[in-house]
Structures are given as C-alpha cells and as structure tokens.
N, C-alpha and C. Protein backbone atom coordinates (compact mmCIF):
# COMPACT_ATOMS: atom_id res chain seq x y z
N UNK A 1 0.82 -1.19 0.00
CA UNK A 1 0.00 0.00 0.00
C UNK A 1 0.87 1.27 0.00
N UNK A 2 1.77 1.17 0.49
CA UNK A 2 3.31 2.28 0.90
C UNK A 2 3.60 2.27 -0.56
N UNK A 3 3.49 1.36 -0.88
CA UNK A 3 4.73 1.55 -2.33
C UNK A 3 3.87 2.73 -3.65
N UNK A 4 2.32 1.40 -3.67
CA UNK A 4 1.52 2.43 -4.26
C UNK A 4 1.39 4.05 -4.14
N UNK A 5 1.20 4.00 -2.49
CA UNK A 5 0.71 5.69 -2.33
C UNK A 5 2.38 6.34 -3.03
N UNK A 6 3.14 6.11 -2.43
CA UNK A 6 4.11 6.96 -3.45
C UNK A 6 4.52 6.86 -4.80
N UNK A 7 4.15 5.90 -5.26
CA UNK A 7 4.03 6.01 -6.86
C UNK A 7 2.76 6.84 -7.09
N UNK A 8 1.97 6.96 -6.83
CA UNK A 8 0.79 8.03 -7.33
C UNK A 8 1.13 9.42 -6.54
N UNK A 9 1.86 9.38 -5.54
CA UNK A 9 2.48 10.71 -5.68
C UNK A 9 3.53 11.33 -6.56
N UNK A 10 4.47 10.18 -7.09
CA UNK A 10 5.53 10.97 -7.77
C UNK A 10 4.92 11.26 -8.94
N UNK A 11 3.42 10.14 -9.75
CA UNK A 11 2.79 10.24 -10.80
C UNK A 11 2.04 11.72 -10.65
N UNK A 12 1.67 12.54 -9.69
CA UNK A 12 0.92 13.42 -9.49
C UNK A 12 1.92 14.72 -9.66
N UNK A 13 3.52 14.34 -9.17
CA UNK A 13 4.15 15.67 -9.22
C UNK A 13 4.41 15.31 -10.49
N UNK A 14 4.58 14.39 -11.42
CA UNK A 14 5.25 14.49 -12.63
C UNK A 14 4.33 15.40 -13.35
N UNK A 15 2.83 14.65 -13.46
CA UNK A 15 1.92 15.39 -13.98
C UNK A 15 1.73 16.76 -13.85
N UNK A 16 1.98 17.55 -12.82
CA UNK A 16 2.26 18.29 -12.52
C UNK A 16 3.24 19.68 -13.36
N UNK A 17 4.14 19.06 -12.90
CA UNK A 17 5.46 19.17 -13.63
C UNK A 17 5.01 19.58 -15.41
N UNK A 18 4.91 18.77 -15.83
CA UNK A 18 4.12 18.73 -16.98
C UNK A 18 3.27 19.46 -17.57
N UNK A 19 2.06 19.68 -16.93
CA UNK A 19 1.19 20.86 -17.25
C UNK A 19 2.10 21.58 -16.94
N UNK A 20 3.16 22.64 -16.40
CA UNK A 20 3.76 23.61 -16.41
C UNK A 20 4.30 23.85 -17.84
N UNK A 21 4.77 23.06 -18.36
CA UNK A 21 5.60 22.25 -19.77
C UNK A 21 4.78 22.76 -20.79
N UNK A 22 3.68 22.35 -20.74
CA UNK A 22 2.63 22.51 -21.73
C UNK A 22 2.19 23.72 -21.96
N UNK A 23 2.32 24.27 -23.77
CA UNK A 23 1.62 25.52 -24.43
C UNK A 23 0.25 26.00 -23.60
N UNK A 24 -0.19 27.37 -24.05
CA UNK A 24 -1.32 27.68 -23.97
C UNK A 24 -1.99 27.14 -25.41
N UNK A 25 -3.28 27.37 -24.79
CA UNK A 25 -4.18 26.44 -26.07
C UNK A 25 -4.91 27.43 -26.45
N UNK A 26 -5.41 27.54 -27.94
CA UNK A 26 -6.44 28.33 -28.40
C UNK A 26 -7.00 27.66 -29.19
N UNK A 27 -8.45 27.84 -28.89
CA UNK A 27 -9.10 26.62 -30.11
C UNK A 27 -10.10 27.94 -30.77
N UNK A 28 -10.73 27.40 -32.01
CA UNK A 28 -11.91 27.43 -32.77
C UNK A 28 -12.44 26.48 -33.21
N UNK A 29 -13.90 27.06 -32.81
CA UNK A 29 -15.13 26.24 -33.55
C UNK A 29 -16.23 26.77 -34.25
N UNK A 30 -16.23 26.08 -35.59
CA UNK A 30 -17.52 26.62 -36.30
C UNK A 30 -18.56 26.07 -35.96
N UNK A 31 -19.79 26.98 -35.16
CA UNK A 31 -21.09 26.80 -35.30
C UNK A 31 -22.23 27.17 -36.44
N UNK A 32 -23.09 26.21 -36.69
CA UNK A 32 -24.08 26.22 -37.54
C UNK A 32 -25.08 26.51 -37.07
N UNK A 33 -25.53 27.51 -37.13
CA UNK A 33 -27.04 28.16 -37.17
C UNK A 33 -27.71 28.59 -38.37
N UNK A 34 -28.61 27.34 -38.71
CA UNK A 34 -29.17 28.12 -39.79
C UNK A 34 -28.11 28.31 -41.31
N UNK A 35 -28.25 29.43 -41.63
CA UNK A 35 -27.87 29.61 -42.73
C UNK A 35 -26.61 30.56 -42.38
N UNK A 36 -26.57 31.29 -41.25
CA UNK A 36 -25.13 31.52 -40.70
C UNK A 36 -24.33 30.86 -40.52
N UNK A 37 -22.80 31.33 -40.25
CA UNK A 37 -21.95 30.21 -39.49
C UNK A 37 -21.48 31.49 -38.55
N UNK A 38 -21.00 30.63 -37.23
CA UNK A 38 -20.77 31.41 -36.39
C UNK A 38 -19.29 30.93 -35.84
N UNK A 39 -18.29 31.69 -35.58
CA UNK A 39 -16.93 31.02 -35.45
C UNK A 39 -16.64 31.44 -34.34
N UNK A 40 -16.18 30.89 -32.99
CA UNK A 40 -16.10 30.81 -31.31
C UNK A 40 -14.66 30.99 -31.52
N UNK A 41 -13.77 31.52 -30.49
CA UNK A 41 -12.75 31.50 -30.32
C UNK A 41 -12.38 31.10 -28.62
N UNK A 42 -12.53 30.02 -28.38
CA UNK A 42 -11.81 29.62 -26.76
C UNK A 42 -10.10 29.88 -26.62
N UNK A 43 -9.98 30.07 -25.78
CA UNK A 43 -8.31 30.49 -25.00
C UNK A 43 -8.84 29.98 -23.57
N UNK A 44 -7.61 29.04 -23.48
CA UNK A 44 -7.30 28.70 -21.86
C UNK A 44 -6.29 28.82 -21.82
N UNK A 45 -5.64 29.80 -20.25
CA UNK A 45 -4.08 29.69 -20.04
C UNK A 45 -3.66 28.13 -19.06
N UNK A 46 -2.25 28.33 -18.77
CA UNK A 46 -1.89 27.33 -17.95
C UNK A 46 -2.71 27.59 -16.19
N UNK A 47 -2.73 26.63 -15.76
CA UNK A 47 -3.26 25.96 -14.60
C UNK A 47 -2.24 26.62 -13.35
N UNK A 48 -1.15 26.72 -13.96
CA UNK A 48 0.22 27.20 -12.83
C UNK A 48 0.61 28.83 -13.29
N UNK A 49 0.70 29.67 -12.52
CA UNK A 49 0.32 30.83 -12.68
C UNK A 49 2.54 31.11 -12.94
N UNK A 50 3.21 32.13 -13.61
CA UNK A 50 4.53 32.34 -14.53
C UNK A 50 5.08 32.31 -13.25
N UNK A 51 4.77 32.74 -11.75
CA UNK A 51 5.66 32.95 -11.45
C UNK A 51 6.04 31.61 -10.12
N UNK A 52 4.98 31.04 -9.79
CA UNK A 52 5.11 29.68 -9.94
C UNK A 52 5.74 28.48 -10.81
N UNK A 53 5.93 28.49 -11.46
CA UNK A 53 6.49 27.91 -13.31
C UNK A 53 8.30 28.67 -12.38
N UNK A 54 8.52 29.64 -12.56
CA UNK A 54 10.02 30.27 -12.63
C UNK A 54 10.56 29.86 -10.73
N UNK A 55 9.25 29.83 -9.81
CA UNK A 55 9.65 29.41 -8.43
C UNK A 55 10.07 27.88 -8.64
N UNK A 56 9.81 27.18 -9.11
CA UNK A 56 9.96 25.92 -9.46
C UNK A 56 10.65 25.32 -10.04
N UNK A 57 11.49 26.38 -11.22
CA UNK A 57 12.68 25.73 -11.91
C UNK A 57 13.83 26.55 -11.04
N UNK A 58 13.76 27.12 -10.06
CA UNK A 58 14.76 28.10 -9.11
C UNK A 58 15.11 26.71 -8.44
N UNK A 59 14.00 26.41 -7.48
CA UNK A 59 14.57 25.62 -6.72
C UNK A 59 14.47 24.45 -7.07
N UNK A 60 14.74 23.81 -8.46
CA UNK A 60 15.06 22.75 -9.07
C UNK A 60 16.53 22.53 -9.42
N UNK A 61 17.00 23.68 -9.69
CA UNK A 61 18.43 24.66 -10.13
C UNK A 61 19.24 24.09 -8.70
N UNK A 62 18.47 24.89 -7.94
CA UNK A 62 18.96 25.15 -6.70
C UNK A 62 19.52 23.51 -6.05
N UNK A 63 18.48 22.32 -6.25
CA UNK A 63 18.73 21.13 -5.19
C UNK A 63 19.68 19.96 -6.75
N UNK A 64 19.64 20.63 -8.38
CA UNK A 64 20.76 19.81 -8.96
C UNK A 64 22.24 20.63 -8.33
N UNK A 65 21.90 21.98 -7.94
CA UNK A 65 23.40 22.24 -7.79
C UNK A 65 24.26 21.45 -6.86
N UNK A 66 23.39 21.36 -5.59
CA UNK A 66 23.67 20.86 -4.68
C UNK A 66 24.12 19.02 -4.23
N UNK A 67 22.84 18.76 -5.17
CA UNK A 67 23.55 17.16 -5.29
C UNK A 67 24.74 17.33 -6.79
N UNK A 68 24.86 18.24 -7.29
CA UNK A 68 26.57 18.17 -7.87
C UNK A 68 27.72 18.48 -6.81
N UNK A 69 27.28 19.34 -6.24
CA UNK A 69 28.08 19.80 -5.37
C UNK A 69 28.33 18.40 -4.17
N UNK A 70 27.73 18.27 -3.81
CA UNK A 70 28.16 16.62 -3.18
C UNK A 70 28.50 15.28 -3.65
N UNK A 71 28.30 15.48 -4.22
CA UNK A 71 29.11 14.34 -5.77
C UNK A 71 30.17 14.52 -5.93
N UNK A 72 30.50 15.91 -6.32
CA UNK A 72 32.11 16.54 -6.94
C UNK A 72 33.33 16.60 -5.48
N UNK A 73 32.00 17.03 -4.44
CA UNK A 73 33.30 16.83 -2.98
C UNK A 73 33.68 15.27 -2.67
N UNK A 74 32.65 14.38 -3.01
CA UNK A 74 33.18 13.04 -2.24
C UNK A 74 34.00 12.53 -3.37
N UNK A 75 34.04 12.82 -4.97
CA UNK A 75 34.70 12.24 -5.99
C UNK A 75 36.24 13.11 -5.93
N UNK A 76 36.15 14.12 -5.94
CA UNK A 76 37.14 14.87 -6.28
C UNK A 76 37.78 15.63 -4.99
N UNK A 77 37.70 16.06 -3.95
CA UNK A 77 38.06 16.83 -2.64
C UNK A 77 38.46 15.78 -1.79
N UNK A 78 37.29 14.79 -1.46
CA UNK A 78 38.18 13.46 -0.79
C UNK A 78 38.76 12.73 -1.27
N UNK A 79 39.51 12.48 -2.59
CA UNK A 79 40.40 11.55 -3.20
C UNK A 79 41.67 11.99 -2.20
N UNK A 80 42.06 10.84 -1.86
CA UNK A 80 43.98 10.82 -1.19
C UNK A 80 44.67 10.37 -2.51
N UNK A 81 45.21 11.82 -2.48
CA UNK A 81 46.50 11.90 -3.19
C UNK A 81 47.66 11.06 -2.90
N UNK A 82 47.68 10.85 -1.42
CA UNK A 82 48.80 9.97 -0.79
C UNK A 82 50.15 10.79 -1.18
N UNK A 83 51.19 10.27 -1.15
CA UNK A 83 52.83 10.71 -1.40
C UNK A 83 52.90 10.53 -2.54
N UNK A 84 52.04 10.62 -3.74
CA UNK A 84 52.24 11.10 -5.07
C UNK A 84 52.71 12.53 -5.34
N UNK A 85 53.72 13.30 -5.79
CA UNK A 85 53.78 14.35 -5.96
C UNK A 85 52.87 14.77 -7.22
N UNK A 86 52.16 15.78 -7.49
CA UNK A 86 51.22 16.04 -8.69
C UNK A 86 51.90 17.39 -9.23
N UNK A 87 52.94 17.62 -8.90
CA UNK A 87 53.69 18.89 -9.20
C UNK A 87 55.09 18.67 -9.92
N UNK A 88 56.03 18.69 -10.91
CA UNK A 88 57.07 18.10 -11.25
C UNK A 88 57.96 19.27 -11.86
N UNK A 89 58.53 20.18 -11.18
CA UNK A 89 59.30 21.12 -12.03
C UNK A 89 59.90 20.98 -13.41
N UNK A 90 59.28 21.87 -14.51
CA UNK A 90 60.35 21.32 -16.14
C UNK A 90 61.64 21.17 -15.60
N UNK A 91 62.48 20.44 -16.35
CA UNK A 91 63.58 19.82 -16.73
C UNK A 91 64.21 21.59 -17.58
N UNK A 92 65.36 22.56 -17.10
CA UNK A 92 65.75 23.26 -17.52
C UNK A 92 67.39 22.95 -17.85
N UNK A 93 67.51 23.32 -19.35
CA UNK A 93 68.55 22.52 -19.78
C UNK A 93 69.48 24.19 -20.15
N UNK A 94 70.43 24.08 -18.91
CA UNK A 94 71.76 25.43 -19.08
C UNK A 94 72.74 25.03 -20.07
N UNK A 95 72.90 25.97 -20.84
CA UNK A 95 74.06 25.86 -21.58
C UNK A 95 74.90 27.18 -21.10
C-alpha cells in the first residue's frame, strides 16, 4: 500500500510538472445556425500561474546544484592523493 501511495504521488508531481511544460491552447469552432456560421474562439491559459512555473525551476536549479556539489566533494576533494607528488618542475637545460 506504501509503495503504491508513493508512486501516485511521484505520478501526481510528474503530472504536474508537466502541465507547467505545456503551451497555452487556443481553439476554434464553427457553429451552424441556420444559414449563418458562427466562429467561437476559446483560449485557456496554464493551470500554474509564470511565477510559480520560474519558483519551481529556481529551486530545481537550486537542489541539482547541490547534489553536484556533493558528488564533486566526495569524488574529487576526498580523493587521497597519498605521497604522489602532482607537481614536477620542467627539466631546464643550461648551456
């Protein structure tokens, strides 16, 4: 039951996620009345209001930086160098 409820949560933020993703829509439709035609123009915006949409890729920004940033310290900052020298002065040849 655990496993489910969080798969229909991550399915809910994806979805989510998603409609943010997604164009605005504008439709038309021709109506028939008679011997008129009558042409509708619908517009719906997004569901998630711009500045919601831009709060959301901030702190999306914000938590990849951070799991790079802890990645790059345990790969690269804690490596032991040990008594390898990584420094080797050129070879200067006096005449």
């Amino acid at each position: 039951m655990a496993s489910r409820r969080s798969f229909l949560f991550y399915l809910a933020a994806i979805l989510v996620v998603l409609s943010t993703l997604t164009q605005e829509t504008e439709a038309r439709r021709r109506i028939l009345r008679g011997r008129r035609v009558m042409t509708r123009t619908y517009y719906s915006g997004n569901a998630v209001p711009a500045w919601a949409i831009s709060f959301m890729s901030g702190i999306g920004m914000l938590l990849v930086g951070g799991v790079l940033y802890v990645i790059m310290r345990k790969i690269v900052l804690s490596s032991e160098t040990g008594t390898l020298n990584t420094y080797q002065p050129a070879m200067q040849n006096e005449v």
